[in-house]
C-alpha atoms as a PDB file:
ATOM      1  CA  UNK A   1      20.842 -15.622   7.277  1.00  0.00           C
ATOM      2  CA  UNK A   2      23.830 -13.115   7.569  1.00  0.00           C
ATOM      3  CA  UNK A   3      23.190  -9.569   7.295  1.00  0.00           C
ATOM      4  CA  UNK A   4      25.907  -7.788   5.001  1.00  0.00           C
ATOM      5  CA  UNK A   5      25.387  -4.579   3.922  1.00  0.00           C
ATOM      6  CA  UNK A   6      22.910  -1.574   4.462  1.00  0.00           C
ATOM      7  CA  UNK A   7      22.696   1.190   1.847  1.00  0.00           C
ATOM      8  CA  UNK A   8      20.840   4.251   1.697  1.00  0.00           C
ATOM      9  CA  UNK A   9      17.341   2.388   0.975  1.00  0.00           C
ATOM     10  CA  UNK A  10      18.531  -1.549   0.706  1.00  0.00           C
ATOM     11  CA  UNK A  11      19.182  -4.177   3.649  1.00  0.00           C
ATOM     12  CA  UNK A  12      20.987  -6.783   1.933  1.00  0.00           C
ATOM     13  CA  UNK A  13      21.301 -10.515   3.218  1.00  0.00           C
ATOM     14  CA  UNK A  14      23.140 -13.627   2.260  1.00  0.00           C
ATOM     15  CA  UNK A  15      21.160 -16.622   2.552  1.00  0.00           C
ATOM     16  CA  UNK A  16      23.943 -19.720   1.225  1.00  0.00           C
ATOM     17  CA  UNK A  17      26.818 -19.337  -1.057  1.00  0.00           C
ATOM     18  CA  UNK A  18      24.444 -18.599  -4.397  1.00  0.00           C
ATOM     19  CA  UNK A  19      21.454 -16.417  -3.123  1.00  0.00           C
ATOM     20  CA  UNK A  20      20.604 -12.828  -1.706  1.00  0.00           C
ATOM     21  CA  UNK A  21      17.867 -11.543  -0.195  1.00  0.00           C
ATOM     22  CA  UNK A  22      17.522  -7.386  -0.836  1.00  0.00           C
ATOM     23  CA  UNK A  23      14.746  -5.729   1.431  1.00  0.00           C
ATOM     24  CA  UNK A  24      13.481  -2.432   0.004  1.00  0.00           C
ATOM     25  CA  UNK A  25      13.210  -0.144   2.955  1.00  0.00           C
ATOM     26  CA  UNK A  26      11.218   3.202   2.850  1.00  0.00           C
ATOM     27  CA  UNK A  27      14.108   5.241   3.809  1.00  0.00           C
ATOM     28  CA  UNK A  28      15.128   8.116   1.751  1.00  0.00           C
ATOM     29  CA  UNK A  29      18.091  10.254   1.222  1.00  0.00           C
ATOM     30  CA  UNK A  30      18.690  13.651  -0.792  1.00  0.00           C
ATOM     31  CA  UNK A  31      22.135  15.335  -1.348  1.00  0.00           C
ATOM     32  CA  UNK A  32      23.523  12.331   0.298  1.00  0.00           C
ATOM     33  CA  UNK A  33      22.314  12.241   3.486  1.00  0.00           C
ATOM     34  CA  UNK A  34      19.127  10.268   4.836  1.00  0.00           C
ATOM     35  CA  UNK A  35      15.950  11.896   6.080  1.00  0.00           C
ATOM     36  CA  UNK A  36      15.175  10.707   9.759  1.00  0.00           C
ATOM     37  CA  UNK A  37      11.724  10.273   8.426  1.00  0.00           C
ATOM     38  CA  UNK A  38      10.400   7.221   5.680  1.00  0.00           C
ATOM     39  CA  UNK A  39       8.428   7.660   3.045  1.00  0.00           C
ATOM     40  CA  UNK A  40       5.192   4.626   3.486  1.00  0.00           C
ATOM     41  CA  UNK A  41       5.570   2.240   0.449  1.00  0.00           C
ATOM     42  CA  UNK A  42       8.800   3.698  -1.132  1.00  0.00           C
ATOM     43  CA  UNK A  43      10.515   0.773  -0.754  1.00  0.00           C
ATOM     44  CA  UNK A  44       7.559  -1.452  -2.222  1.00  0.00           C
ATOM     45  CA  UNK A  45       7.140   0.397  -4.871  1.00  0.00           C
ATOM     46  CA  UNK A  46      10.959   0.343  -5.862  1.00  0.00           C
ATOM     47  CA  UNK A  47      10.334  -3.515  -5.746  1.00  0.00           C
ATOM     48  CA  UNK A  48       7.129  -3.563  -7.950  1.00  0.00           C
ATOM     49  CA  UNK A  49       8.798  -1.310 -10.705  1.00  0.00           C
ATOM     50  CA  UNK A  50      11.864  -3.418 -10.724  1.00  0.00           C
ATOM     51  CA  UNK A  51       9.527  -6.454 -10.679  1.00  0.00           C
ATOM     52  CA  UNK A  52       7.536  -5.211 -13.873  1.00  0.00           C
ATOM     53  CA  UNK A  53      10.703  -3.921 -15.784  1.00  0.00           C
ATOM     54  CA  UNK A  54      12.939  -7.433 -14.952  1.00  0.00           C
ATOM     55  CA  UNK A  55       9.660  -9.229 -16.895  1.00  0.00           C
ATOM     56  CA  UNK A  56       9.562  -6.501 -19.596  1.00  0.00           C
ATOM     57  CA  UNK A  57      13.288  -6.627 -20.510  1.00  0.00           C
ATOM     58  CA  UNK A  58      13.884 -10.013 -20.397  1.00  0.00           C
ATOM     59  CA  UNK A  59      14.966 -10.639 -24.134  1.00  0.00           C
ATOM     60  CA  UNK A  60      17.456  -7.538 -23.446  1.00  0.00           C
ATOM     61  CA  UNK A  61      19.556  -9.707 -20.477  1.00  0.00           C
ATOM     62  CA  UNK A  62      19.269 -12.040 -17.956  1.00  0.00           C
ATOM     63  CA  UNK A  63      18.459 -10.283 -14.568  1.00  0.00           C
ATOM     64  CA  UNK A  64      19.728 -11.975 -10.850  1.00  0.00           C
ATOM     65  CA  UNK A  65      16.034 -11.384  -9.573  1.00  0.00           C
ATOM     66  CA  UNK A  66      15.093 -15.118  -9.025  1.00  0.00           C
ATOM     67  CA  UNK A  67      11.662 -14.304  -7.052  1.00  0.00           C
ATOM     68  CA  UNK A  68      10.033 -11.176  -5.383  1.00  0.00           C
ATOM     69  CA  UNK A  69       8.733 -12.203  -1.640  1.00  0.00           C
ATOM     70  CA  UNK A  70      10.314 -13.888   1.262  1.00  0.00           C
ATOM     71  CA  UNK A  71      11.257 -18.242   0.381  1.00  0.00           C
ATOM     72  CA  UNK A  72       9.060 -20.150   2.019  1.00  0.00           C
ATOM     73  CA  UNK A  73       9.532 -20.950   5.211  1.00  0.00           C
ATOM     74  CA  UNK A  74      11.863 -17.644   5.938  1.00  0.00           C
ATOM     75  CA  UNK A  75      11.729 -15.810   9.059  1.00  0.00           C
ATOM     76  CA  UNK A  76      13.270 -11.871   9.038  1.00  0.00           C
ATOM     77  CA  UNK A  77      11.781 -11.657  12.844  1.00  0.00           C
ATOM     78  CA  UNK A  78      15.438 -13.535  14.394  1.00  0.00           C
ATOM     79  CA  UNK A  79      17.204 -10.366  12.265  1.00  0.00           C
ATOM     80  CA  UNK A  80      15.074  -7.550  13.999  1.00  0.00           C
ATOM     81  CA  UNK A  81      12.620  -7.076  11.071  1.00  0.00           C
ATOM     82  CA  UNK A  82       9.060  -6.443  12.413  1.00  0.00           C
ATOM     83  CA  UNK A  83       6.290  -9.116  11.292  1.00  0.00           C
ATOM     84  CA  UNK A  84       4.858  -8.213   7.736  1.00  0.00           C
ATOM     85  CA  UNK A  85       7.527  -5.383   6.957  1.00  0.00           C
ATOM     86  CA  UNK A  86       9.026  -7.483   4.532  1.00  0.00           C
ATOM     87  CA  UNK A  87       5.980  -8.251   2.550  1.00  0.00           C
ATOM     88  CA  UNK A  88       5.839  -6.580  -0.952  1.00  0.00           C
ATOM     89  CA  UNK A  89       9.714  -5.239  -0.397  1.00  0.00           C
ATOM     90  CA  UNK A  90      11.351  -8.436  -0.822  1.00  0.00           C
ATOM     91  CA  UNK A  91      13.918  -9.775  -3.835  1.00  0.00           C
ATOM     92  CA  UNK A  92      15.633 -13.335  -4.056  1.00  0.00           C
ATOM     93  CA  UNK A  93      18.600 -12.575  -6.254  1.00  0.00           C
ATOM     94  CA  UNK A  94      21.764 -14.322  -7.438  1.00  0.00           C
ATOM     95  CA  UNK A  95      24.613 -13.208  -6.667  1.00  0.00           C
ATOM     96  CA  UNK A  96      26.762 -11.439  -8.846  1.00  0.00           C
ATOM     97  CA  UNK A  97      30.274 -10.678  -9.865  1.00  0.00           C
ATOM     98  CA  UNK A  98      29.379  -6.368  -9.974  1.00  0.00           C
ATOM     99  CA  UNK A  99      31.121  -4.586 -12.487  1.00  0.00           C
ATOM    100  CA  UNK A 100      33.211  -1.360 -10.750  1.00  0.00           C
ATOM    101  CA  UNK A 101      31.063   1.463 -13.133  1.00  0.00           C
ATOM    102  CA  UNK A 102      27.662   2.296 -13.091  1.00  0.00           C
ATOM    103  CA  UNK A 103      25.989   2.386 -16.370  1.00  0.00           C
ATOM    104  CA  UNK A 104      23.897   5.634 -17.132  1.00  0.00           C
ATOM    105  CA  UNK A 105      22.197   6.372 -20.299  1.00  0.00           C
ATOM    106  CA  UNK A 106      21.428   9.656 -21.305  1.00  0.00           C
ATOM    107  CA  UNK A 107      18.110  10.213 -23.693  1.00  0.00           C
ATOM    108  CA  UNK A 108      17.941  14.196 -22.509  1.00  0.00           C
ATOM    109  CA  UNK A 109      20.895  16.905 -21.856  1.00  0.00           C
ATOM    110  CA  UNK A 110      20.160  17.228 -17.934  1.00  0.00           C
ATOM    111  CA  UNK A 111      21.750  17.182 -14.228  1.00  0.00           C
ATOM    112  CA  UNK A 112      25.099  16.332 -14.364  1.00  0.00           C
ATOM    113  CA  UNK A 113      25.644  15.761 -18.025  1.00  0.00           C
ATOM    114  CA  UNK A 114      23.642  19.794 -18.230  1.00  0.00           C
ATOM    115  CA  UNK A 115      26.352  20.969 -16.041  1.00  0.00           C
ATOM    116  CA  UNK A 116      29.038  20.047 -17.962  1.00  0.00           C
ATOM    117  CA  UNK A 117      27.843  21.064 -21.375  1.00  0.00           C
ATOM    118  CA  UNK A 118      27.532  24.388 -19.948  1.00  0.00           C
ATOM    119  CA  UNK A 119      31.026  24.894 -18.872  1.00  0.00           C
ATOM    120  CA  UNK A 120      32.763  22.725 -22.077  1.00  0.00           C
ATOM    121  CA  UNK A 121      30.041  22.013 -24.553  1.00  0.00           C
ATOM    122  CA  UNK A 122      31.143  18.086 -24.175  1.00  0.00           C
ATOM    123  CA  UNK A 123      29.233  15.368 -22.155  1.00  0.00           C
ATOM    124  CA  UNK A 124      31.727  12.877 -20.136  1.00  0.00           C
ATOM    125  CA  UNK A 125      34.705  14.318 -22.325  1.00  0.00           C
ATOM    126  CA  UNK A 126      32.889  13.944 -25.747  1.00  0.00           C
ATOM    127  CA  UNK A 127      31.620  16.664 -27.654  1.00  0.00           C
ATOM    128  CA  UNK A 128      28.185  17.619 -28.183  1.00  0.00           C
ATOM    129  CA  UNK A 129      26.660  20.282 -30.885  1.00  0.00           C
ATOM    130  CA  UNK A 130      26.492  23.704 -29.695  1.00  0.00           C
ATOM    131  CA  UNK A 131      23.223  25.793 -28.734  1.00  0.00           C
ATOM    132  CA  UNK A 132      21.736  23.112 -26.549  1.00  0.00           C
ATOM    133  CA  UNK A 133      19.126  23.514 -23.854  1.00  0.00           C
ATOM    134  CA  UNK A 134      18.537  22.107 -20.348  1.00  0.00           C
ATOM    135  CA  UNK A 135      16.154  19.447 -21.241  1.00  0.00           C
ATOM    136  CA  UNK A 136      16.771  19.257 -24.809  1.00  0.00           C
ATOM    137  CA  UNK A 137      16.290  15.681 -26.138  1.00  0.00           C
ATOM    138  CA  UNK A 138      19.924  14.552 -27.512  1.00  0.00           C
ATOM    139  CA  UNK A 139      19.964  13.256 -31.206  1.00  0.00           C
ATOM    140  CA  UNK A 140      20.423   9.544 -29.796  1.00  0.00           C
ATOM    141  CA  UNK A 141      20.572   7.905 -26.289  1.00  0.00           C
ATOM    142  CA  UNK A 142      24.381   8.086 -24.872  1.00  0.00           C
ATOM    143  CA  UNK A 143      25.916   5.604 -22.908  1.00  0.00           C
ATOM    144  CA  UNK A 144      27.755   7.600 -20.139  1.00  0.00           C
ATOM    145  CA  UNK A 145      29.756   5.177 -17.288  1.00  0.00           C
ATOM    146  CA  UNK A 146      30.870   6.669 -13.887  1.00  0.00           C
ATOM    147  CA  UNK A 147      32.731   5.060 -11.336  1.00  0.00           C
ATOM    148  CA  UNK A 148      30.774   3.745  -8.064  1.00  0.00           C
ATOM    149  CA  UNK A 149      32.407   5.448  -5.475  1.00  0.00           C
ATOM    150  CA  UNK A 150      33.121   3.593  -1.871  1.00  0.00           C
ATOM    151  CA  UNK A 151      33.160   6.920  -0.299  1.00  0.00           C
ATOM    152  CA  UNK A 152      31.709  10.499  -1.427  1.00  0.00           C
ATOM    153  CA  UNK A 153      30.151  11.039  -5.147  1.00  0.00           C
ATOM    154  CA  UNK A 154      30.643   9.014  -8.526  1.00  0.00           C
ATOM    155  CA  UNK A 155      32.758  10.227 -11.100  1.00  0.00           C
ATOM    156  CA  UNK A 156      31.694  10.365 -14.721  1.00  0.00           C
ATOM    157  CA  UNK A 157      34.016   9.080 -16.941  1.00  0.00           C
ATOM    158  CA  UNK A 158      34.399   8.537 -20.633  1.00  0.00           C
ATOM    159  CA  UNK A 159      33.454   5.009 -22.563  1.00  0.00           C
ATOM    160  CA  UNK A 160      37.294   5.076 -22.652  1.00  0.00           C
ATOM    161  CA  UNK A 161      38.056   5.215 -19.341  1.00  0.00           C
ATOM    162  CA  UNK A 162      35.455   2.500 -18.799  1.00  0.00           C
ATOM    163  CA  UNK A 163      37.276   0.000 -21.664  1.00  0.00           C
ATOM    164  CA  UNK A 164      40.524   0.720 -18.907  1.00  0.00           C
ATOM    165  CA  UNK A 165      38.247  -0.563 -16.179  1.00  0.00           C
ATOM    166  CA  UNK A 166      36.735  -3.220 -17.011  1.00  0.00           C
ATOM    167  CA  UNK A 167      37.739  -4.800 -20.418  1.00  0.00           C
ATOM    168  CA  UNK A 168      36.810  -3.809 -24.204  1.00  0.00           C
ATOM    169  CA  UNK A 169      34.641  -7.101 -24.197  1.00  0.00           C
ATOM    170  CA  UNK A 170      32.938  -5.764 -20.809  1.00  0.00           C
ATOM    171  CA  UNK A 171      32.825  -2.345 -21.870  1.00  0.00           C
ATOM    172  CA  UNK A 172      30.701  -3.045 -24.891  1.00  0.00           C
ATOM    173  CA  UNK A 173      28.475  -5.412 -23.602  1.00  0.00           C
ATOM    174  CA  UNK A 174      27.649  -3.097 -20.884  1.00  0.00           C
ATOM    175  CA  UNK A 175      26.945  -0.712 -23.721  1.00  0.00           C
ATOM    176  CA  UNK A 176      25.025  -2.310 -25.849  1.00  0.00           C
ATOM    177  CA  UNK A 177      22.985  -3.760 -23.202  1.00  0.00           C
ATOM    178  CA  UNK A 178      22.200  -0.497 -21.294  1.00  0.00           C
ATOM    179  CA  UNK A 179      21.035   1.534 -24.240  1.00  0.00           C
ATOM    180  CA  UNK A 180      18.810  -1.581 -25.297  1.00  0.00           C
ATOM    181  CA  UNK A 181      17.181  -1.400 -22.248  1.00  0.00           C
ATOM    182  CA  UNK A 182      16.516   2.112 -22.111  1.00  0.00           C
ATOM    183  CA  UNK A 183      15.237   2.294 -25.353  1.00  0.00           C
ATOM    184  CA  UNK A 184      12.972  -0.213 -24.828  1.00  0.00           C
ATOM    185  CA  UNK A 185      12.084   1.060 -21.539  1.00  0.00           C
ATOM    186  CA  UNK A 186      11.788   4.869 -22.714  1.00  0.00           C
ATOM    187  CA  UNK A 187       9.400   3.946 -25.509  1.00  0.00           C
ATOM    188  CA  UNK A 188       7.329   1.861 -23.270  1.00  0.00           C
ATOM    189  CA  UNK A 189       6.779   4.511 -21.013  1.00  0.00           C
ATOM    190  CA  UNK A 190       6.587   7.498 -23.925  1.00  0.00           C
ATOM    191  CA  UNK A 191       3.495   5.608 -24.507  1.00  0.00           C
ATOM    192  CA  UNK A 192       2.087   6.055 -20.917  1.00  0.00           C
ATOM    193  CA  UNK A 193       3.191  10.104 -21.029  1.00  0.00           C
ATOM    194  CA  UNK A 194       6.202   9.473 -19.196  1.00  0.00           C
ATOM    195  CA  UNK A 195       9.771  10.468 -20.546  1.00  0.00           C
ATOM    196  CA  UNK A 196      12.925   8.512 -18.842  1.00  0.00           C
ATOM    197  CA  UNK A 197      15.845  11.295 -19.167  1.00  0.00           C
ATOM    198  CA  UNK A 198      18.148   9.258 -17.854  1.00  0.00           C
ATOM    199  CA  UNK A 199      18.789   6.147 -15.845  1.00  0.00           C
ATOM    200  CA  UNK A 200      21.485   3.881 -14.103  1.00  0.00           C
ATOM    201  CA  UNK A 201      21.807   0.162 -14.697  1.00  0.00           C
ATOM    202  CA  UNK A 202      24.332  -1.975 -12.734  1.00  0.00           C
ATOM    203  CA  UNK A 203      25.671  -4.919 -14.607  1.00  0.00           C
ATOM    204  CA  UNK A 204      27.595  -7.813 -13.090  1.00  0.00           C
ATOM    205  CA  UNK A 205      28.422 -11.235 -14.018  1.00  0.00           C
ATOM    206  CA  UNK A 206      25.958 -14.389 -13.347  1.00  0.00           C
ATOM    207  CA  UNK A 207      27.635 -17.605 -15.039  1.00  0.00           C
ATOM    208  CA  UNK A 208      29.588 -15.653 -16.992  1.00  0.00           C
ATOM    209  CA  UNK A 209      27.058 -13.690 -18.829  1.00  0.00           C
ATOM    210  CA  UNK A 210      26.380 -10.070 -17.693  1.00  0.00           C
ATOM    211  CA  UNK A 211      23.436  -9.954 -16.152  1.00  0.00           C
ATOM    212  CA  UNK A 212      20.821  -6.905 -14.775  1.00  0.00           C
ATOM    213  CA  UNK A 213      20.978  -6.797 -11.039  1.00  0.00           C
ATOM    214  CA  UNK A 214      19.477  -4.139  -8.553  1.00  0.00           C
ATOM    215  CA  UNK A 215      16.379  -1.963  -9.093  1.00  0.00           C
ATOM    216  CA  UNK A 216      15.730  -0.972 -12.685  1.00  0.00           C
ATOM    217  CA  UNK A 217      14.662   1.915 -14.107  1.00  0.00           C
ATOM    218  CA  UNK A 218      12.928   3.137 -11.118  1.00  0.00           C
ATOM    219  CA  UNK A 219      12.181   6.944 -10.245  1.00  0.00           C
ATOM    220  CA  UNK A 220      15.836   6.538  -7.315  1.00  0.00           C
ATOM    221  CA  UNK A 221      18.077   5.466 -10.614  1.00  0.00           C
ATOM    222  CA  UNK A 222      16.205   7.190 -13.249  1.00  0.00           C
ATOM    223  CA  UNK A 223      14.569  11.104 -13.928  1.00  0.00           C
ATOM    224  CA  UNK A 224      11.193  10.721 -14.824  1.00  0.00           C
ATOM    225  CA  UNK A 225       9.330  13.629 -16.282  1.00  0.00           C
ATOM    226  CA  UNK A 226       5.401  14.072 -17.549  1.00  0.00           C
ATOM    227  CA  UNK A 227       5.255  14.687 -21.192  1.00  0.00           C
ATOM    228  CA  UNK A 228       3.177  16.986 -20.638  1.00  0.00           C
ATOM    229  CA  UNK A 229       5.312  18.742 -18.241  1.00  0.00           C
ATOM    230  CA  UNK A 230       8.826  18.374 -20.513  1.00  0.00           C
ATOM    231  CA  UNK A 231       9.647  22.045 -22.415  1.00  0.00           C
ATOM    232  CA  UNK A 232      13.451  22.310 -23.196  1.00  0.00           C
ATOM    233  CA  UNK A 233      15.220  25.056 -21.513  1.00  0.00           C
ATOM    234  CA  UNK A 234      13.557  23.904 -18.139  1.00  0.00           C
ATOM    235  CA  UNK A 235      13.979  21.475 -15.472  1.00  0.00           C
ATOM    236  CA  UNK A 236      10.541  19.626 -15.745  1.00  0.00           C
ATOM    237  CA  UNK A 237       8.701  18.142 -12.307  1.00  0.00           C
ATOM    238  CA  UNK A 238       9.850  14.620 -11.588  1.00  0.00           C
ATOM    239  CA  UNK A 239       7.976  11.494 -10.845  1.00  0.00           C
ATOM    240  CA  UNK A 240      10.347  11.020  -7.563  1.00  0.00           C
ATOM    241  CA  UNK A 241      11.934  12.759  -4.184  1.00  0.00           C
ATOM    242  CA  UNK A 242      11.324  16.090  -5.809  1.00  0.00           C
ATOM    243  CA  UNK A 243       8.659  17.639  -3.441  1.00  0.00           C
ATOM    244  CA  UNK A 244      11.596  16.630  -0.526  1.00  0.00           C
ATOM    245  CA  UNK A 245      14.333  18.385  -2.851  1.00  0.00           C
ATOM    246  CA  UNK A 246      12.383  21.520  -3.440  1.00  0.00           C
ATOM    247  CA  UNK A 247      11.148  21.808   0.306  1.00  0.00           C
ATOM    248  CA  UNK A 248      15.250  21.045   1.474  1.00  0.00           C
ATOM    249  CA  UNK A 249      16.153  23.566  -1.199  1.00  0.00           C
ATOM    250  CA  UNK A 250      13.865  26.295   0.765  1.00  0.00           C
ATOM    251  CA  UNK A 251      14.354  25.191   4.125  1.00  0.00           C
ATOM    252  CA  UNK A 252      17.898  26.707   4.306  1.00  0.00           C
ATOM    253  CA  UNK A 253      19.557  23.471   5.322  1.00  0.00           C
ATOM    254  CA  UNK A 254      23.469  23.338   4.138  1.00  0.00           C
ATOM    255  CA  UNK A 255      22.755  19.797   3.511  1.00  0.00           C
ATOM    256  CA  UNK A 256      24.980  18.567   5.698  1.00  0.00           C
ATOM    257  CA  UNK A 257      23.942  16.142   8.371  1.00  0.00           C
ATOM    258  CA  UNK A 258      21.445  16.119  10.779  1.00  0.00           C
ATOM    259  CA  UNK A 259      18.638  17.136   8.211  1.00  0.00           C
ATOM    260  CA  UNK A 260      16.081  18.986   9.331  1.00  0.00           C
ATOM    261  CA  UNK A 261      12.446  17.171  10.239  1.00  0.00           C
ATOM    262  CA  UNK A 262      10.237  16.752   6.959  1.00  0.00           C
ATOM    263  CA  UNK A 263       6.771  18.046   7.338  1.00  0.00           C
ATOM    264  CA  UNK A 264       4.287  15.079   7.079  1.00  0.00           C
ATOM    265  CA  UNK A 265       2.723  17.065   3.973  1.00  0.00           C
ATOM    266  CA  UNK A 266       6.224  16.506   2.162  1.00  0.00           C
ATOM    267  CA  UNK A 267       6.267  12.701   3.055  1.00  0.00           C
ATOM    268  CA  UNK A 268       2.964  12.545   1.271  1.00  0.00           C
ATOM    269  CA  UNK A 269       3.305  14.064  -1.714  1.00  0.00           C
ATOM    270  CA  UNK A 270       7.050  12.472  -2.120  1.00  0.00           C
ATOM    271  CA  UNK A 271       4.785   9.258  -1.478  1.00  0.00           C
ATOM    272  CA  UNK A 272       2.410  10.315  -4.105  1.00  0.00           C
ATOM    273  CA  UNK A 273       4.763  10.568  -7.033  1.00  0.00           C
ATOM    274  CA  UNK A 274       6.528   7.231  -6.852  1.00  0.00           C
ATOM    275  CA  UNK A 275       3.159   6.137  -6.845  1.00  0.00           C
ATOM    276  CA  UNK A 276       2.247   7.464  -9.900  1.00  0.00           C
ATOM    277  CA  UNK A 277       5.081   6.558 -11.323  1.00  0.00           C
ATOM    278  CA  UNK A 278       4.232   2.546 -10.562  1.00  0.00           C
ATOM    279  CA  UNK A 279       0.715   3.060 -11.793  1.00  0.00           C
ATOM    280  CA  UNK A 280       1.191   5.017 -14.794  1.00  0.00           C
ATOM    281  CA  UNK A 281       4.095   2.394 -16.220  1.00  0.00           C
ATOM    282  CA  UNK A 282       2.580  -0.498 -14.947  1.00  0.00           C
ATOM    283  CA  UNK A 283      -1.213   0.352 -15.693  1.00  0.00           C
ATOM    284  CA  UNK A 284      -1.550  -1.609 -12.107  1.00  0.00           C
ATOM    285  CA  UNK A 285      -3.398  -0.817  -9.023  1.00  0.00           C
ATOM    286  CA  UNK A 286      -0.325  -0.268  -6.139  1.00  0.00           C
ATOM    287  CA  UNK A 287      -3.162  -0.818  -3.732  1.00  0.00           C
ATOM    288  CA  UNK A 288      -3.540  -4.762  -4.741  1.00  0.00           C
ATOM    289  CA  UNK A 289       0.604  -4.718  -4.009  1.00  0.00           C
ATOM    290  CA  UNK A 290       1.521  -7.101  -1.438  1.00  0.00           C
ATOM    291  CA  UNK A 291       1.508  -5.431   2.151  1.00  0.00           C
ATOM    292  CA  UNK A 292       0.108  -2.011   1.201  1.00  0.00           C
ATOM    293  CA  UNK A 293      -1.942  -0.564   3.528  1.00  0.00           C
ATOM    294  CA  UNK A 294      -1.307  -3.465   6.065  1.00  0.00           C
END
């Protein structure tokens, strides 16, 4: 195998001309820069969400995810990855001709799109109806593209600016696909007390038919709030890094890098809430995931 790419969380490698293999590490990043410290399980639990959502949305699109786990036969140990790391963390996926946006949906007026509505009452250029709240459900879920930056942060951009990217065709198919997945998802998990505020899907071509690819609605690409948490005018608690945001927050860090060491009662709790999140959608134990607690 060739290695090509490390992100934030993913080590991705190329195993022939057709096939990918993503490992899920537990690494962890907030404001852009990565903690020195994992979280235990993060990355299997990104991998068992995305798992359970690629079966659930099947009828929406195809997805690239061909198998979780290593092929058989497979060896990571010749590529520096220690025996049984990979286990539970592991995606064979097709490769993909990626479309250049990233394709957020919107279900509730909050971080970025919040922001804006406060200085110009619109939402990626578009107008929205006056006296909304932080938090406030919007009347219908919003496609809103940004670009994937190389370098720095994404820019949000308007369905518009999108069509200029990547094709009318493209544009709408990304659409239509997106918001059929998050309203599927989001009632799904309205039904387990869980409210999806937002999320970020990236589309890319498989055989010429745009296909899912990468994690999917998962608490990295998606705010999850309790229900019973959610009261508009308020940031609710999220099922995700939010004990490590609110701890950075107080620490006094100017989030630049090197961030400061994470207390091991922060890792916890961080690892706590993606837990939840798995078990609460899924209605599975994360304990009977592969490699937990090996």
């Amino acid at each position: 195998m060739e290695h090509l790419y490390s992100g934030k969380v993913r080590d991705v490698y190329a195993l022939d001309g057709d096939l990918l293999l993503f490992v899920t590490s537990d690494r962890i990043s907030a404001f852009d820069v990565v903690m020195a410290e994992p979280v235990p399980d993060k990355g299997r639990v990104l991998t068992a969400i995305t798992a359970f959502w690629s079966d659930r949305l099947a009828a929406v699109a195809p997805s690239h995810l061909v198998q979780v786990g290593l092929p058989g036969g497979l060896d990571l140990a010749g590529l520096g990855v220690p025996q049984g790391y990979a286990e539970g963390r592991c995606m064979l996926v097709r490769r993909a001709e990626m479309l250049p946006v990233e394709c957020i949906v919107r279900g509730y007026l909050s971080g970025s799109a919040w922001a804006e509505y406060k200085r110009s009452g619109t939402m990626h250029g578009a107008s929205l109806p006056a006296g909304l709240r932080q938090s406030d459900k919007l009347p219908e879920p919003v496609f809103t593209p940004s670009t994937k930056a190389t370098t720095g942060h994404d820019q949000n951009i308007s369905y518009e600016q999108a069509v200029d990217l990547v094709g009318a065709k493209a544009a709408a198919r990304a659409r239509e696909i997106s918001l059929e997945a998050y309203r599927q998802g989001a009632a799904w998990a309205a039904e387990r007390g869980i409210i999806i505020a937002d999320t970020k899907f990236e589309l890319g071509y498989i055989d010429g038919e745009l296909a899912v690819c990468d994690e999917v609605l998962t608490p990295d690409s998606s705010r999850f709030w309790p229900a019973e948490r959610w009261e508009p005018g308020v940031a609710p608690p999220s099922f995700d890094k939010q004990p490590l945001r609110d701890w950075l927050e107080a620490s006094g860090w100017d989030k630049s890098p090197p961030p400061p060491a994470l207390p091991p009662g922060v890792v916890a709790s961080t690892r706590e809430r993606y837990v939840q999140a798995y078990e609460r959608l899924s209605g599975l134990d994360f304990a009977r995931w592969p490699g937990v607690g090996r």
